[in-house]
C-alpha atoms as a PDB file:
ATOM      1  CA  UNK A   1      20.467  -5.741   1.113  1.00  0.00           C
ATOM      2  CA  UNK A   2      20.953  -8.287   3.426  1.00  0.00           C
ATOM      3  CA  UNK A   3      18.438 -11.340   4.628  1.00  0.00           C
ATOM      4  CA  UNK A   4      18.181  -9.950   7.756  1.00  0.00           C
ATOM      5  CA  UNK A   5      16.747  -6.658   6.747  1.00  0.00           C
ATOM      6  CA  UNK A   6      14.723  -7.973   3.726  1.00  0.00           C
ATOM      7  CA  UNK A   7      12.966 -10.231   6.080  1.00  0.00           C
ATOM      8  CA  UNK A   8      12.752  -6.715   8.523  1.00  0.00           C
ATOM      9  CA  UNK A   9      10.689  -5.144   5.785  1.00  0.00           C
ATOM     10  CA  UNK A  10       8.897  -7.515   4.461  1.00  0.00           C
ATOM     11  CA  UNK A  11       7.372  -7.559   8.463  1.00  0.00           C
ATOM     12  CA  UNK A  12       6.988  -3.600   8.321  1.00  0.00           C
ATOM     13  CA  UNK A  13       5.256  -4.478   4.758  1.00  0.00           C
ATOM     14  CA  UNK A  14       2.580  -7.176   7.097  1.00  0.00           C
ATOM     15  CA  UNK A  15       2.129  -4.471   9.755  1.00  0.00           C
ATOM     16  CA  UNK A  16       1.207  -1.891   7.154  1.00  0.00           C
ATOM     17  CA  UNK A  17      -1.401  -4.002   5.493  1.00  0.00           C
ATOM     18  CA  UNK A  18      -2.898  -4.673   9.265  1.00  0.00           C
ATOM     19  CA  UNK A  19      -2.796  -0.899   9.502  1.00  0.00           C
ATOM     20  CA  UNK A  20      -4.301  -0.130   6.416  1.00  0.00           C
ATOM     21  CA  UNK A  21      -7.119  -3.246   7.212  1.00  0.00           C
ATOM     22  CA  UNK A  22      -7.729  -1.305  10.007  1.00  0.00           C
ATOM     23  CA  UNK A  23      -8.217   2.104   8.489  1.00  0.00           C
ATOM     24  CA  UNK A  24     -10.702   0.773   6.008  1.00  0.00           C
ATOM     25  CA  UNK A  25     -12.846  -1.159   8.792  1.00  0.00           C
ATOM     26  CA  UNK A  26     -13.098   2.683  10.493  1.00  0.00           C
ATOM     27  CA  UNK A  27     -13.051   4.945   7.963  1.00  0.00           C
ATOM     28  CA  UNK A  28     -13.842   3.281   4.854  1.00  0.00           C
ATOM     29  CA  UNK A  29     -10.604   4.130   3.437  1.00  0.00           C
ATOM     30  CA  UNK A  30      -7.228   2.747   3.065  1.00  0.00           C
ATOM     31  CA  UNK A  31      -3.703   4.231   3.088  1.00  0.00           C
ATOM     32  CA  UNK A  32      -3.644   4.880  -0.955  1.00  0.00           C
ATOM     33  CA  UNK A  33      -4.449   8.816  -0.824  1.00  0.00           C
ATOM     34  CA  UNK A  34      -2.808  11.801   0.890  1.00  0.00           C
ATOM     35  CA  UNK A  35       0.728  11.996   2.004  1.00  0.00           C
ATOM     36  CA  UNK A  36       0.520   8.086   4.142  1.00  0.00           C
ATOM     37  CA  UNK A  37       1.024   7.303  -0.066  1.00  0.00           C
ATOM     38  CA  UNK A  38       4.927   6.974   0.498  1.00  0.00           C
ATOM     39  CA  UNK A  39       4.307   3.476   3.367  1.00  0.00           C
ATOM     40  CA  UNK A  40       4.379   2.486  -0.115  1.00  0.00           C
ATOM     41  CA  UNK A  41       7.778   3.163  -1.131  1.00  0.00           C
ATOM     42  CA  UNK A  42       8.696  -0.232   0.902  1.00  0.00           C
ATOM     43  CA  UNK A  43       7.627  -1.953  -1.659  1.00  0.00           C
ATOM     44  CA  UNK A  44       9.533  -0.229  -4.267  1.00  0.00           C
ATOM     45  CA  UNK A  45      12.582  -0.845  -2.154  1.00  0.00           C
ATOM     46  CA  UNK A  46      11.669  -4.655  -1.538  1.00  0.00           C
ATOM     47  CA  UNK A  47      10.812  -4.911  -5.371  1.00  0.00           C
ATOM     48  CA  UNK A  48      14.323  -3.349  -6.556  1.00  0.00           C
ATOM     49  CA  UNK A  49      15.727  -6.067  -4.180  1.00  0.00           C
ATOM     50  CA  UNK A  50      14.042  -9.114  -5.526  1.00  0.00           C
ATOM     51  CA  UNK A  51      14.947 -11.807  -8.078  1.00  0.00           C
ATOM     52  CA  UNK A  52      15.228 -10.588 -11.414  1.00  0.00           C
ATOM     53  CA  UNK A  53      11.371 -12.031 -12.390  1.00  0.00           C
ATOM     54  CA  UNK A  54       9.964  -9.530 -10.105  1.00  0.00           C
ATOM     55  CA  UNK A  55      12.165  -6.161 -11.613  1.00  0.00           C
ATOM     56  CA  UNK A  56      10.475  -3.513 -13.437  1.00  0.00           C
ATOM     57  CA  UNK A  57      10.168  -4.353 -17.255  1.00  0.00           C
ATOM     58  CA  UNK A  58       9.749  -1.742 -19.862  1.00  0.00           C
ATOM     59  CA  UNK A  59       6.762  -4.019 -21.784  1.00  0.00           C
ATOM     60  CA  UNK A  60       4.163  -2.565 -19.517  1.00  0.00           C
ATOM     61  CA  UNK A  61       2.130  -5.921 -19.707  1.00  0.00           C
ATOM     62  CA  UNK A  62       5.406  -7.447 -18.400  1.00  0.00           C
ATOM     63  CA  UNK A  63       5.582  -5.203 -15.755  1.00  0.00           C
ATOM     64  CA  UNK A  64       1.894  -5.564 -14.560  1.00  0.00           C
ATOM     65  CA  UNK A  65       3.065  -9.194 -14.161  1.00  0.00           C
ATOM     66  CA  UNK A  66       5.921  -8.864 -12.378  1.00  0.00           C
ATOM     67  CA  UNK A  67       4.008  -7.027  -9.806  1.00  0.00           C
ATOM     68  CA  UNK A  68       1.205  -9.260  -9.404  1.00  0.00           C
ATOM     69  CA  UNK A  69       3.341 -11.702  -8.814  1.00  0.00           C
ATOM     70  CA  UNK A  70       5.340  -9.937  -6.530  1.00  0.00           C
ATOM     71  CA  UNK A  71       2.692  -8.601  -4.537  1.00  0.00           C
ATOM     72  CA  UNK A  72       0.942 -11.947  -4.572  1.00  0.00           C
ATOM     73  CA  UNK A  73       3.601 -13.449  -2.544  1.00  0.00           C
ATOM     74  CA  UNK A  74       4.821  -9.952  -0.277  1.00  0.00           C
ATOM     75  CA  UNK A  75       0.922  -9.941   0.720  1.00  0.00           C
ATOM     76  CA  UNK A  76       0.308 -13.012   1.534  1.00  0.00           C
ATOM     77  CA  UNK A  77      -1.552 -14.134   4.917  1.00  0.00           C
ATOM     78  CA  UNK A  78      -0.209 -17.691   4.444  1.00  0.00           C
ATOM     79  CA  UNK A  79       3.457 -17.338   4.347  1.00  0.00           C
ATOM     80  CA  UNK A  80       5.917 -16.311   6.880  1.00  0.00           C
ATOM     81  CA  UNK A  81       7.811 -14.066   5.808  1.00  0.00           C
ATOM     82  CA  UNK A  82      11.037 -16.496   5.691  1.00  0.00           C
ATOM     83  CA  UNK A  83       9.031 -18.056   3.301  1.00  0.00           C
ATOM     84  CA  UNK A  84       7.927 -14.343   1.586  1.00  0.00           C
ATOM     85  CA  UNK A  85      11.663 -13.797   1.674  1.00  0.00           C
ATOM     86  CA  UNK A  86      12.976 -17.178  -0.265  1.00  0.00           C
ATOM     87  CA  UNK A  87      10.720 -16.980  -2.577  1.00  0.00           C
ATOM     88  CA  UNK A  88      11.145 -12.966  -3.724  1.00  0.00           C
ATOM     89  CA  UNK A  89      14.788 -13.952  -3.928  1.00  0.00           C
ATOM     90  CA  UNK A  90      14.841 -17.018  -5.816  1.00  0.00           C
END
């Protein structure tokens, strides 16, 4: 994948979270049940194309630290996501 359409997903990743902010402000709920589940799948695909640190590990406590730490970063409200982008891919 490219920069330019990392960086293109990592902003459909920021307008999901302001969608899903919004959803729980008027409904109470987010975007994490029913068929909306697959939004998620972006982050699968952004995941699969990050730096090696961030990749799936079979050690399960690995794993749940890969994704903390990838999420960390993809999520937050402080970087652009330039920023989001060099650092998933260093």
């Amino acid at each position: 994948m490219d920069k330019h359409d990392f960086i293109d997903l990592i902003k459909v990743v920021e307008g999901v979270l302001r969608i899903e902010e919004g959803c729980r402000i008027l409904t109470g709920y987010g975007l994490e049940t029913g068929e909306v589940t697959q939004v998620y799948l972006v982050w699968e695909i952004l995941r699969r194309n990050s730096a090696e640190k961030f990749q799936v590990a079979k050690n399960l406590d690995e794993d749940t630290d890969n994704y903390g730490e990838f999420v960390a970063i993809l999520e937050s409200k402080e970087l652009t996501a330039e920023e989001k982008y060099e650092r998933l891919v260093a």
